[in-house]
Protein backbone atom coordinates (compact mmCIF):
# COMPACT_ATOMS: atom_id res chain seq x y z
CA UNK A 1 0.66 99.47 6.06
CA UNK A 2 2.88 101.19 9.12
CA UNK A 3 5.64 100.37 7.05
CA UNK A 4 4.50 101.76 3.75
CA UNK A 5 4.01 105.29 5.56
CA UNK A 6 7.23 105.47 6.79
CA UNK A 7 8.75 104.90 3.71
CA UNK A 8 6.43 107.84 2.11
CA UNK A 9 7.25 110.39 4.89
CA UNK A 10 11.31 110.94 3.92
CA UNK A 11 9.90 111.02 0.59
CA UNK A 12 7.55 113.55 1.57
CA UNK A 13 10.05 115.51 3.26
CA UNK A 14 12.43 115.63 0.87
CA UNK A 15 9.94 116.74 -2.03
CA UNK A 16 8.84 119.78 0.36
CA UNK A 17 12.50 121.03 1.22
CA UNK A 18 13.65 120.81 -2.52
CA UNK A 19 10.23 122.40 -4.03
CA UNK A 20 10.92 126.19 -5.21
CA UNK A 21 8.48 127.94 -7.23
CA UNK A 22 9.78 128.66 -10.91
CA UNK A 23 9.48 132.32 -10.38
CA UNK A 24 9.44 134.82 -7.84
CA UNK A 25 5.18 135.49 -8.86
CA UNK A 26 2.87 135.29 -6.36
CA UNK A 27 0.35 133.52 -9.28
CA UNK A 28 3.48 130.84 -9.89
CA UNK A 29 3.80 129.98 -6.03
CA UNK A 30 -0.30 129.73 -5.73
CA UNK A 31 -0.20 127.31 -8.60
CA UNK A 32 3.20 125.14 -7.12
CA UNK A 33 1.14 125.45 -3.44
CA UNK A 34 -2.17 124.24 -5.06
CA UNK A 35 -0.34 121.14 -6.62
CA UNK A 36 1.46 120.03 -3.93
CA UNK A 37 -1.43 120.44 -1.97
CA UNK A 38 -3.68 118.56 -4.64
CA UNK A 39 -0.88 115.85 -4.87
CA UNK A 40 -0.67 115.66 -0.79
CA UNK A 41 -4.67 115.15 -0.79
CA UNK A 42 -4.48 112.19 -3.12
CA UNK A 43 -1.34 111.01 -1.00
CA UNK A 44 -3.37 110.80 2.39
CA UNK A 45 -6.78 110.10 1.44
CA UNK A 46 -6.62 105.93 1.09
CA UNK A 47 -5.15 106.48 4.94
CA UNK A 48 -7.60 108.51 6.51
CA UNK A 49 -10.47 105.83 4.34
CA UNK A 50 -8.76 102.93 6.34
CA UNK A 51 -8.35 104.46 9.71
CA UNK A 52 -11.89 106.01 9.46
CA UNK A 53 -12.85 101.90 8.29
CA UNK A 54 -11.17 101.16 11.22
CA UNK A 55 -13.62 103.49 13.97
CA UNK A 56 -16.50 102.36 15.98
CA UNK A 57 -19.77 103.76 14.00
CA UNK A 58 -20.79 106.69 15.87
CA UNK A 59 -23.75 106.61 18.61
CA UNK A 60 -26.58 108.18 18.26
């Protein structure tokens, strides 16, 4: 798992210092922000699920 993350996070990296929006539009850079962000999401959701798995259950 540890090892699978730091093969994603050059990746990662590298995908947000070569992204540019197509056009200088404010509506194009919401959309290119909104599916990055989308694509991030889907990116670190199975890791939060594990190390959430992975807490005590809360008291209470």
């Amino acid at each position: 798992m540890r090892s699978e993350l730091a093969h994603d996070i050059p990746f990662q990296k590298n995908l947000v210092a070569t992204s540019k929006p197509s056009s200088d539009s404010t509506r194009d850079q919401y959309f290119a922000a909104q599916a990055s962000l989308d694509w991030l999401q889907t990116q670190v959701k199975p890791w939060l699920e594990q190390a959430a798995a992975l807490l005590p259950p809360p008291k209470g």
